[in-house]
C-alpha atoms as a PDB file:
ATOM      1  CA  UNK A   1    -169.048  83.564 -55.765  1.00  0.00           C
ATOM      2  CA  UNK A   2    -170.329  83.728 -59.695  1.00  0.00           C
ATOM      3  CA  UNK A   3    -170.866  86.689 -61.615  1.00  0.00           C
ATOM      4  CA  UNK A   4    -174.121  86.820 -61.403  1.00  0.00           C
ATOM      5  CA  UNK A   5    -174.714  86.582 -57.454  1.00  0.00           C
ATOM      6  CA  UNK A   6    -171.856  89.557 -56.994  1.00  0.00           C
ATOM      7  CA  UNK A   7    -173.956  91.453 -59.233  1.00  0.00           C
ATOM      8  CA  UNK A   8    -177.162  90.772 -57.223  1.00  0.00           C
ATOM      9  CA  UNK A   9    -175.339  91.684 -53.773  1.00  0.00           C
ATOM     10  CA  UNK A  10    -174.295  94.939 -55.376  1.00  0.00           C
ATOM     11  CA  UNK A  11    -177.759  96.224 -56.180  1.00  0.00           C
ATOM     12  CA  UNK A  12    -179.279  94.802 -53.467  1.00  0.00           C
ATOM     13  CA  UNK A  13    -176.909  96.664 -50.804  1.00  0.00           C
ATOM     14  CA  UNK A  14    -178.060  99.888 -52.881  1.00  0.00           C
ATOM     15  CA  UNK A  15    -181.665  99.171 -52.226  1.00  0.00           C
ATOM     16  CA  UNK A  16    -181.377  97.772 -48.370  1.00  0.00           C
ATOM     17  CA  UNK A  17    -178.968 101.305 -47.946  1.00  0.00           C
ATOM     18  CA  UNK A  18    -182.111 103.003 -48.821  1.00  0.00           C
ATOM     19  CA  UNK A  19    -184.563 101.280 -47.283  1.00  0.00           C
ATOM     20  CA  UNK A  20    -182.547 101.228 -43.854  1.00  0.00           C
ATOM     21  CA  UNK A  21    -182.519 104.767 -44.304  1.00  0.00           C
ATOM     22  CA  UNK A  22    -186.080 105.376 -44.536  1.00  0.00           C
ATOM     23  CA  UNK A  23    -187.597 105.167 -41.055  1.00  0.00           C
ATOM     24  CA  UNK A  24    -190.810 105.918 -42.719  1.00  0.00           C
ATOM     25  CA  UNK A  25    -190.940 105.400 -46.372  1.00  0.00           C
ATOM     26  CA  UNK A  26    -193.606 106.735 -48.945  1.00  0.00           C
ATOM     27  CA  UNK A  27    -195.972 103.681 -49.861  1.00  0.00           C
ATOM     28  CA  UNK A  28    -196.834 103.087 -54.209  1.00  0.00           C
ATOM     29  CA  UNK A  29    -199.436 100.892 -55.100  1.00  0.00           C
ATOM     30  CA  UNK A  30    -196.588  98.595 -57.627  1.00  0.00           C
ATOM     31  CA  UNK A  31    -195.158  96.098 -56.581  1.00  0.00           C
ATOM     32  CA  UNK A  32    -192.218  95.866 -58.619  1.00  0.00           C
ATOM     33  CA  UNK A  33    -190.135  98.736 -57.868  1.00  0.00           C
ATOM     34  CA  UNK A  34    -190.334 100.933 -54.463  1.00  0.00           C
ATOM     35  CA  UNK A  35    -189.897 104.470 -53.456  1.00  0.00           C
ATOM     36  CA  UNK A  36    -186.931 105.554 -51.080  1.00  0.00           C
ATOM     37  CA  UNK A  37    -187.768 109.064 -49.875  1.00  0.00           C
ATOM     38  CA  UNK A  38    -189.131 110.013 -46.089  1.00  0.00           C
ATOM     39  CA  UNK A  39    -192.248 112.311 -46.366  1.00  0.00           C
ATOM     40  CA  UNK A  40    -190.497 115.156 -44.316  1.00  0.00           C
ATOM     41  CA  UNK A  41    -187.123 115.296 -46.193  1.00  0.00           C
ATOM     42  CA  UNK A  42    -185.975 115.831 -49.797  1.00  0.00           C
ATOM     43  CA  UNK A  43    -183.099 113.282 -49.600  1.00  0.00           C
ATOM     44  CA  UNK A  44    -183.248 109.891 -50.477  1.00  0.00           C
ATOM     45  CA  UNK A  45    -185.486 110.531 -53.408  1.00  0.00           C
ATOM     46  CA  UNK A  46    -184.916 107.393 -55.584  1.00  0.00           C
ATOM     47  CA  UNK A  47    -187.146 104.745 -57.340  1.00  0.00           C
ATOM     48  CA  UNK A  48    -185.550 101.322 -57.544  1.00  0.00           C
ATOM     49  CA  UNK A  49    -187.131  98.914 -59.791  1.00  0.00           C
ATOM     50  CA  UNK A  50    -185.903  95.007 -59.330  1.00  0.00           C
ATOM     51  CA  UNK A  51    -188.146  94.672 -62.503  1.00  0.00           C
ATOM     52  CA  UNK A  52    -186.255  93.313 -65.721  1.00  0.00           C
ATOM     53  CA  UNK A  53    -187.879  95.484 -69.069  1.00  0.00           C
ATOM     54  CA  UNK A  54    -185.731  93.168 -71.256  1.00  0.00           C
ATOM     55  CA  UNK A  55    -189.101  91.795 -73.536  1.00  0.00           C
ATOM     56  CA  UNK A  56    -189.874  96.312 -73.281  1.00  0.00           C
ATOM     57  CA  UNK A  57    -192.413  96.272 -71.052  1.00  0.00           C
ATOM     58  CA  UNK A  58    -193.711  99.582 -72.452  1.00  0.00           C
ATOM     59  CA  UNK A  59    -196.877  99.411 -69.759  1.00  0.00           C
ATOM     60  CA  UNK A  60    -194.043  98.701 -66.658  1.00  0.00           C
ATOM     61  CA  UNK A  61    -191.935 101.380 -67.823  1.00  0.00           C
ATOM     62  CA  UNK A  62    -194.910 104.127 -68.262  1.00  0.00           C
ATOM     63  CA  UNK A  63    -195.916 103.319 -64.597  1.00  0.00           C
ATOM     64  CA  UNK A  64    -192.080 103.758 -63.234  1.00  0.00           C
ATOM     65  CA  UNK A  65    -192.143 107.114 -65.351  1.00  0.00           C
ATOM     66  CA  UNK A  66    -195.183 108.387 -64.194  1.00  0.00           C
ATOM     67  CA  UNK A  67    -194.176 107.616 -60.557  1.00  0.00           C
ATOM     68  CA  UNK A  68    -191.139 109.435 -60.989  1.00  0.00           C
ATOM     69  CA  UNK A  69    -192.864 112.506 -62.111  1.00  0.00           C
ATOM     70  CA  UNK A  70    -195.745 111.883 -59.644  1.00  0.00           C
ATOM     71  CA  UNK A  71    -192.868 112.126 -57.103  1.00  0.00           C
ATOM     72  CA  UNK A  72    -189.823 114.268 -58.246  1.00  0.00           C
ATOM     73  CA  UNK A  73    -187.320 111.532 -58.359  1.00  0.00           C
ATOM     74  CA  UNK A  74    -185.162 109.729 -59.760  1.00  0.00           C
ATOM     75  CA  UNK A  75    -185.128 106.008 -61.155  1.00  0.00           C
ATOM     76  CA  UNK A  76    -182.484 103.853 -60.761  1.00  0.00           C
ATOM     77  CA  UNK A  77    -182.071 101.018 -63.324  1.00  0.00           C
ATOM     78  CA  UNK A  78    -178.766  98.661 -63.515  1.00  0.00           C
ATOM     79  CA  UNK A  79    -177.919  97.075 -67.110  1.00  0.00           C
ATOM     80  CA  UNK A  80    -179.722  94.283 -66.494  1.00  0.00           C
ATOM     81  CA  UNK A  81    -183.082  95.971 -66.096  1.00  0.00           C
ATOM     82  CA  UNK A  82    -182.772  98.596 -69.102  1.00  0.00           C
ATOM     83  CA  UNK A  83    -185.197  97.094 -72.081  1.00  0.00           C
ATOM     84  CA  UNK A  84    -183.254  95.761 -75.018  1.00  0.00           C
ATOM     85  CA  UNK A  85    -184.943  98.230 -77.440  1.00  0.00           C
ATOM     86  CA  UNK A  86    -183.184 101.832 -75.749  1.00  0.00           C
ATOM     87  CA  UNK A  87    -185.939 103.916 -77.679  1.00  0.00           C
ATOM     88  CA  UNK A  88    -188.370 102.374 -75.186  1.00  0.00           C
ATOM     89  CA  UNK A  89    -186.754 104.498 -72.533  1.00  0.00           C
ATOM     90  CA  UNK A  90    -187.863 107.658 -74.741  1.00  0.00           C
ATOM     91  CA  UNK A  91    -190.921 106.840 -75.331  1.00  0.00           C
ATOM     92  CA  UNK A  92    -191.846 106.586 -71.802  1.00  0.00           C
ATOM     93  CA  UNK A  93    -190.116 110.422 -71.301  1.00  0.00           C
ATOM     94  CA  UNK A  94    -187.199 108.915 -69.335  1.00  0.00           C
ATOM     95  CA  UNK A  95    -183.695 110.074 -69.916  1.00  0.00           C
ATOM     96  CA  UNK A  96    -180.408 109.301 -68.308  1.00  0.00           C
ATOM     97  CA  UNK A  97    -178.594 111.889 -66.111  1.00  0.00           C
ATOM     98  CA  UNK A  98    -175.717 110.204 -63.918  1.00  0.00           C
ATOM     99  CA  UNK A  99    -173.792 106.643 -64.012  1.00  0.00           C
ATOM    100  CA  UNK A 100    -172.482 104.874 -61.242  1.00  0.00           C
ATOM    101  CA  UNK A 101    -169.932 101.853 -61.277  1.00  0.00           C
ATOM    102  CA  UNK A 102    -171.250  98.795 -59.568  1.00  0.00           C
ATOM    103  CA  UNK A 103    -167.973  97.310 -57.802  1.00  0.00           C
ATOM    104  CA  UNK A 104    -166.678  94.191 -55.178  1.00  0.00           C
ATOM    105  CA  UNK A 105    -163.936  93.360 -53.370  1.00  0.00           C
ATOM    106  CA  UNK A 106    -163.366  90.077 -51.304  1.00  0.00           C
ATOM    107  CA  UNK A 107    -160.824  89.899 -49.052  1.00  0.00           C
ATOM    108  CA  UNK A 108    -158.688  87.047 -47.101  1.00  0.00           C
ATOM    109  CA  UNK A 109    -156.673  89.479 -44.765  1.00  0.00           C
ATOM    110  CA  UNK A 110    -156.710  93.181 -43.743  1.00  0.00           C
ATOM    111  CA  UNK A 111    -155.584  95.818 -46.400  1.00  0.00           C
ATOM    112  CA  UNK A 112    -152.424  97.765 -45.426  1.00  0.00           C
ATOM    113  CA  UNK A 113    -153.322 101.137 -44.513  1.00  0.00           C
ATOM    114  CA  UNK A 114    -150.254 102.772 -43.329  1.00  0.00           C
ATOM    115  CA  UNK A 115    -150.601 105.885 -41.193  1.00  0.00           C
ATOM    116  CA  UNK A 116    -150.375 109.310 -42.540  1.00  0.00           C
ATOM    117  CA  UNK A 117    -148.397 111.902 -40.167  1.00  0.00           C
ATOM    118  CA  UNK A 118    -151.368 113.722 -38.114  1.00  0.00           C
ATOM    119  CA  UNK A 119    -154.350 112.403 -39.607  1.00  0.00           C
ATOM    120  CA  UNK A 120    -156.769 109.855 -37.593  1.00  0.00           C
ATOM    121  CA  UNK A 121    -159.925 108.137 -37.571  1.00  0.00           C
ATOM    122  CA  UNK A 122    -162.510 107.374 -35.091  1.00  0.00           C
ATOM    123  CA  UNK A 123    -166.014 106.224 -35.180  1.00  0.00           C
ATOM    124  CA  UNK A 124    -169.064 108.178 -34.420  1.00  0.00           C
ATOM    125  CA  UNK A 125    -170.528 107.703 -31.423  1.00  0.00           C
ATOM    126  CA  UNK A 126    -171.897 111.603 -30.418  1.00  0.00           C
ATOM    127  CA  UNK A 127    -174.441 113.552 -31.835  1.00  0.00           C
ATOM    128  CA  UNK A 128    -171.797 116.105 -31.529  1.00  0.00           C
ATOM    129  CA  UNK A 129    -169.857 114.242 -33.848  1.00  0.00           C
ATOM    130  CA  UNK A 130    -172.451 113.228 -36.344  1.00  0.00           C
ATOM    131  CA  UNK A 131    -173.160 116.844 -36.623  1.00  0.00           C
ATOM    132  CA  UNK A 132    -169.711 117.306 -37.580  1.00  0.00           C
ATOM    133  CA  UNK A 133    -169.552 114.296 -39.967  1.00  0.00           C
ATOM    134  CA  UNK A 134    -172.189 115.514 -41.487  1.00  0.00           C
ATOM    135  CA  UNK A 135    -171.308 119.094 -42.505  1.00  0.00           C
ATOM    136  CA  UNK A 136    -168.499 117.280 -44.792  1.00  0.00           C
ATOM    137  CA  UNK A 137    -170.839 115.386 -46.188  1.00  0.00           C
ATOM    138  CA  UNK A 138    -173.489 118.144 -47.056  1.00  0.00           C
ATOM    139  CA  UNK A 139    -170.641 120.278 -47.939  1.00  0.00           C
ATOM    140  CA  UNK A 140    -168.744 118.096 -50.023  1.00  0.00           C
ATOM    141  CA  UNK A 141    -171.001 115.155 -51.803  1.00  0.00           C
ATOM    142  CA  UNK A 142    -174.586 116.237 -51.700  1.00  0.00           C
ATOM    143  CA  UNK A 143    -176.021 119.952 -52.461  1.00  0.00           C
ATOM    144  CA  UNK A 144    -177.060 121.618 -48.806  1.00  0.00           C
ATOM    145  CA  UNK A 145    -180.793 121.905 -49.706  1.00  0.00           C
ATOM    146  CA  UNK A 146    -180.860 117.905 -50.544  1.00  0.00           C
ATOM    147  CA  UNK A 147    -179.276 116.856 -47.153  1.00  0.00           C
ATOM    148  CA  UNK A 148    -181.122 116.520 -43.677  1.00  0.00           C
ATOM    149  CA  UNK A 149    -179.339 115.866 -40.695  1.00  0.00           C
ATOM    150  CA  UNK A 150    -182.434 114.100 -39.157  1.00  0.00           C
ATOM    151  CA  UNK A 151    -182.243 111.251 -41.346  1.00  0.00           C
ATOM    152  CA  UNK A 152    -178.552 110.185 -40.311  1.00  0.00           C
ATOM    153  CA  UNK A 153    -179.735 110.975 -36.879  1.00  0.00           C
ATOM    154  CA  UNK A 154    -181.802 108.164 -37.113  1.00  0.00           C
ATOM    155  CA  UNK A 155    -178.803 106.098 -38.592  1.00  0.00           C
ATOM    156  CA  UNK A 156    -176.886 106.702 -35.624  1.00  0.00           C
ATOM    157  CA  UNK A 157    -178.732 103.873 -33.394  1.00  0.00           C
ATOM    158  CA  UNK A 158    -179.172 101.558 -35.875  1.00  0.00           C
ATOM    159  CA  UNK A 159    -176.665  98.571 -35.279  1.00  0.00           C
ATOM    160  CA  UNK A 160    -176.110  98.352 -39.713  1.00  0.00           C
ATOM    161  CA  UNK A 161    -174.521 101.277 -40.248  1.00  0.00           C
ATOM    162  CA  UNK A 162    -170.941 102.408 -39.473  1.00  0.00           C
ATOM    163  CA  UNK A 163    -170.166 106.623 -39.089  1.00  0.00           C
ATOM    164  CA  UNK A 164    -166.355 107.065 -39.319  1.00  0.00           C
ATOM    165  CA  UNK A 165    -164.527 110.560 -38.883  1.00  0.00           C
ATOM    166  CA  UNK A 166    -161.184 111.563 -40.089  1.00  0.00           C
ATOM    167  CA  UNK A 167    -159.164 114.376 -38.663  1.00  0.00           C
ATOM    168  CA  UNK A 168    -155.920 116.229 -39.255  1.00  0.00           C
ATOM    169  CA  UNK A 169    -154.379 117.064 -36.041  1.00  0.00           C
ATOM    170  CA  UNK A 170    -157.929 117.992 -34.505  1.00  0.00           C
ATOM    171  CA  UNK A 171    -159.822 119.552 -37.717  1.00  0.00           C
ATOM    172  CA  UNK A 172    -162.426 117.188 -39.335  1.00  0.00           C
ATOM    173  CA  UNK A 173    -161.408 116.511 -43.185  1.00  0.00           C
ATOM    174  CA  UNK A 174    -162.825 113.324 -44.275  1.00  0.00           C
ATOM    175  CA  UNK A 175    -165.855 110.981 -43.790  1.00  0.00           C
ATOM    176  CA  UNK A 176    -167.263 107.440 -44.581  1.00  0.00           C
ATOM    177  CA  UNK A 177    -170.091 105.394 -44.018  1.00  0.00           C
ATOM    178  CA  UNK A 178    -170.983 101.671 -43.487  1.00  0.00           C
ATOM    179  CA  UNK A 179    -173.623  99.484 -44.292  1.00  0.00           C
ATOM    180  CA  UNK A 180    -173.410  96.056 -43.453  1.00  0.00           C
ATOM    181  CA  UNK A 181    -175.638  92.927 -43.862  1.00  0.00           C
ATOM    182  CA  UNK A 182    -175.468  89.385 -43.442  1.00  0.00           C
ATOM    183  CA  UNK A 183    -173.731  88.855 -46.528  1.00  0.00           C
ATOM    184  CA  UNK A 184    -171.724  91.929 -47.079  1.00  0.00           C
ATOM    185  CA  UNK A 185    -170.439  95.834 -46.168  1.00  0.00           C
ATOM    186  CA  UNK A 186    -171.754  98.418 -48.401  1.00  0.00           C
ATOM    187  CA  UNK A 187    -169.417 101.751 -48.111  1.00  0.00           C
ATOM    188  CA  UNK A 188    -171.077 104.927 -48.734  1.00  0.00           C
ATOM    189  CA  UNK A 189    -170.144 108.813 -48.098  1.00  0.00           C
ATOM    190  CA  UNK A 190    -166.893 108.736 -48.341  1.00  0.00           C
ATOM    191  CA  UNK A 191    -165.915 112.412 -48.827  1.00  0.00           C
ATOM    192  CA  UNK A 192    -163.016 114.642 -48.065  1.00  0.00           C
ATOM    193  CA  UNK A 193    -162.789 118.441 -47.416  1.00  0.00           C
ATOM    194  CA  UNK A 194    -162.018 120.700 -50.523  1.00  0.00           C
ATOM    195  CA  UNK A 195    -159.259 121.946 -48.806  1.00  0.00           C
ATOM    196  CA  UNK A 196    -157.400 118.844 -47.997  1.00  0.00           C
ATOM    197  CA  UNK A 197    -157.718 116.820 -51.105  1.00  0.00           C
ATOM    198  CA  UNK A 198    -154.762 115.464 -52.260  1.00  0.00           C
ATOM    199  CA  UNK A 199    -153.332 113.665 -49.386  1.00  0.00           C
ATOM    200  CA  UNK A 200    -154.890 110.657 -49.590  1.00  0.00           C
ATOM    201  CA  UNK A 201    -157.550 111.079 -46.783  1.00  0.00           C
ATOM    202  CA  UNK A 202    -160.263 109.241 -49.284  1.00  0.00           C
ATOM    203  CA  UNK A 203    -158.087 106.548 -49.094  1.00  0.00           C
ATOM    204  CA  UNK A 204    -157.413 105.867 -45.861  1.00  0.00           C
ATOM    205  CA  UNK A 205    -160.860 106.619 -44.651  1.00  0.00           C
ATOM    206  CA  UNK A 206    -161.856 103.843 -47.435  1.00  0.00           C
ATOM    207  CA  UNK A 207    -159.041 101.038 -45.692  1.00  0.00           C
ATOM    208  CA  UNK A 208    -159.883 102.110 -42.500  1.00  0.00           C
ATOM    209  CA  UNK A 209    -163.918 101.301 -42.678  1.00  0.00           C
ATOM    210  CA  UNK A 210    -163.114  98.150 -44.665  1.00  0.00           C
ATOM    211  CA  UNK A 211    -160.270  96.581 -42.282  1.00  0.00           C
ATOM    212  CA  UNK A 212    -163.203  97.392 -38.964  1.00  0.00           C
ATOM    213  CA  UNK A 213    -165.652  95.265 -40.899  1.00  0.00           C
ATOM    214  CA  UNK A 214    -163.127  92.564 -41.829  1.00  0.00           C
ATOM    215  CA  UNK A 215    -162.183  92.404 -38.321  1.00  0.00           C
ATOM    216  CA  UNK A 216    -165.987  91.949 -37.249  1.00  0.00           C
ATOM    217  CA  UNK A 217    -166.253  88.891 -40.013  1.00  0.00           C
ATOM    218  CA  UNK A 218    -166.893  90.418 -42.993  1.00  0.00           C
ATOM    219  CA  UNK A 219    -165.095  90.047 -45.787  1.00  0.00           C
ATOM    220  CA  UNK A 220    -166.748  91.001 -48.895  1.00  0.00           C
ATOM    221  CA  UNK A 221    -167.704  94.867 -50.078  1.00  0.00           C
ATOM    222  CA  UNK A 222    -169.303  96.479 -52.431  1.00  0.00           C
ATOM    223  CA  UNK A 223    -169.783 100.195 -53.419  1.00  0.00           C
ATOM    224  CA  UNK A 224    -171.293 102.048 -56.086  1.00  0.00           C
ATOM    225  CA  UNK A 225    -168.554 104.735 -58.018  1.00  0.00           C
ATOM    226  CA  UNK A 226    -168.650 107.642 -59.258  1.00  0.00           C
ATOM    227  CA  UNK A 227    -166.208 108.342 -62.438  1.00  0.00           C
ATOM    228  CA  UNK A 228    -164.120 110.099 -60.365  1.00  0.00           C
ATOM    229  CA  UNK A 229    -163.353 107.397 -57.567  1.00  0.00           C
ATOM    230  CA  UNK A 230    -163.340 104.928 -60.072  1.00  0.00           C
ATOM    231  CA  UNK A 231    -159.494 104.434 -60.208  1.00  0.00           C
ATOM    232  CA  UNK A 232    -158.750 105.013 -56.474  1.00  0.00           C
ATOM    233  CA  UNK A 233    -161.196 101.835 -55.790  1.00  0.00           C
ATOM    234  CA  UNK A 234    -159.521  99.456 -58.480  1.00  0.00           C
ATOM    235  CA  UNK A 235    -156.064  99.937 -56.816  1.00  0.00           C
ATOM    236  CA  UNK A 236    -157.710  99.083 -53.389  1.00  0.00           C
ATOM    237  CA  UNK A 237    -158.844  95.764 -55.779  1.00  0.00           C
ATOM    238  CA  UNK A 238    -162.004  96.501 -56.055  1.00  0.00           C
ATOM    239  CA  UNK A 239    -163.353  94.885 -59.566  1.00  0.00           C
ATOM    240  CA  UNK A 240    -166.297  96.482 -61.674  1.00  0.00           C
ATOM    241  CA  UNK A 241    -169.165  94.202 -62.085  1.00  0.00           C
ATOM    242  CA  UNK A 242    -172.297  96.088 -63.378  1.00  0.00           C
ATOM    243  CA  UNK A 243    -173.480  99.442 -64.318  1.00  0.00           C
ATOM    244  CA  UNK A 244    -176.093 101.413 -62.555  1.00  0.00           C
ATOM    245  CA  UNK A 245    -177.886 104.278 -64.535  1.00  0.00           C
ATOM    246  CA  UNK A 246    -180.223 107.345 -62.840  1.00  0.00           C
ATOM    247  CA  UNK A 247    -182.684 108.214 -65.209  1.00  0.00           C
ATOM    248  CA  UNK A 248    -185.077 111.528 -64.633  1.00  0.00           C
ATOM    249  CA  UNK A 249    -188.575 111.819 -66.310  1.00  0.00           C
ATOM    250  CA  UNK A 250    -188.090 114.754 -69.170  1.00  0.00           C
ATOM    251  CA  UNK A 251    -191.216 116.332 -67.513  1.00  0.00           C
ATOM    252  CA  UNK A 252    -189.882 116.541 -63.866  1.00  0.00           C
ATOM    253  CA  UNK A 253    -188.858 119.911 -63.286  1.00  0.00           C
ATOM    254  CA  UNK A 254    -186.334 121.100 -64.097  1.00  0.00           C
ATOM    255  CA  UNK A 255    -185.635 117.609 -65.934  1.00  0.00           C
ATOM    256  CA  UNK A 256    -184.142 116.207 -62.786  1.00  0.00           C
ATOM    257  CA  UNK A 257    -181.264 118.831 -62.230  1.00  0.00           C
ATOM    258  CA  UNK A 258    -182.902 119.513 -58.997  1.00  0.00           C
ATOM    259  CA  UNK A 259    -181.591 116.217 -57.555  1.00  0.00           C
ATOM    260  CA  UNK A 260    -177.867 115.723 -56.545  1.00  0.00           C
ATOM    261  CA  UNK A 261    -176.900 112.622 -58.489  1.00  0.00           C
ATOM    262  CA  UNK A 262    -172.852 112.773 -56.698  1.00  0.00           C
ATOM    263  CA  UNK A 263    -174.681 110.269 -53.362  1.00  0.00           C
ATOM    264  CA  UNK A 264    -172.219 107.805 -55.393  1.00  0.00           C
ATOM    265  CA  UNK A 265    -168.551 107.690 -54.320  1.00  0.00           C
END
């Protein structure tokens, strides 16, 4: 697969995660970007343009700002979308506030993942569960007031994505999440208790969601990293292949700080 076509499966996992995840999105009257936030719930709150502002579109870019402040949220923009002339992006009151690392890996075989004394994983399949899966995740990636439980409720029964639960002996440490298309598995969520970092739970939570969707046919993956998982995904082989910037509008409140920007791995 070229360059260009891992880059495009990249972003558009990002954008299909959020879509999936909106059982009933917020409609804008553009048609080149969309907005990924549920009326009832804070979180997703992202705008995702597919629009390239390479010639600096100034009149594009001034509608994507103004929907951002319109709305409270953030815009996300890979390389490949950002105009050529960067001032552009200040004129229109946008500024950046968080980076993630657009990466792939395709795969032949299964990854080792060798077991680690006491510590297992097991899919979610109970509300019980998801409950449980999700009080890592609030506690650990996103801020609590971002986070409804509701809208992974809804996740739950849809076929796409892929809860997975990792406990120590029987206490609940570590999380991850899969979202899978025709064409690839997206991995998302993948946190660990504050407690328990160290031991390499991120890790095998990471093998363990990759080698169930290799064994159900899939075989390439994407994910979008933080700076901090950066180096644990390129020894798993994962490769780097674009950039993805968040920018806020400079007359949102509180100049976007409101928003969790961590929803990266």
């Amino acid at each position: 697969m070229n360059y260009q076509n891992q880059n495009k499966l990249i972003f558009n996992n990002l954008s299909n995660f959020y879509r999936a995840i909106n059982s009933s999105p917020i409609t804008l009257n553009y048609s080149d970007f969309f907005l990924t936030s549920r009326k009832d719930y804070v979180w997703p709150k992202l705008l995702i343009s597919n629009n390239v502002f390479g010639k600096n579109n100034l009149r594009e870019l001034e509608n994507l700002s103004k929907a951002a402040r319109e709305n409270n949220a953030l815009i996300v923009l890979t390389e490949k979308h950002l105009p050529t002339d960067k001032n552009i992006l200040k004129q229109c009151d946008l500024i950046p506030v968080a980076q993630w690392k657009g990466m792939i890996l395709e795969l032949t075989e299964n990854i080792e993942n060798n077991p680690i004394n006491c510590f297992t994983v097991e899919k979610v399949k109970t509300e019980s569960d998801l409950k449980t899966w999700f009080k890592i995740v609030n506690n650990e990636v996103l801020k609590k007031k971002t986070l409804e439980y509701e809208v992974f409720k809804d996740c739950l029964k849809n076929k796409q994505f892929s809860f997975y639960l990792g406990r120590e002996a029987a206490d609940p440490v570590a999380t991850s999440l899969t979202y899978t298309t025709e064409t690839e598995t997206g991995l998302y969520f993948i946190s660990t208790d504050n407690k328990q970092r160290g031991k390499g739970f991120g890790t095998k939570m990471t093998k363990f969601a990759i080698n169930k969707a290799f064994i159900a046919g899939q075989t390439r993956f994407v994910l979008h990293a933080t700076k901090s998982g950066e180096k644990i995904y390129q020894k798993l082989g994962f490769i780097e292949k674009l950039k993805i910037y968040l920018f806020a509008s400079t007359k949102t409140n509180n100049n976007g700080q409101e928003y969790d920007t961590r929803a990266g791995n």
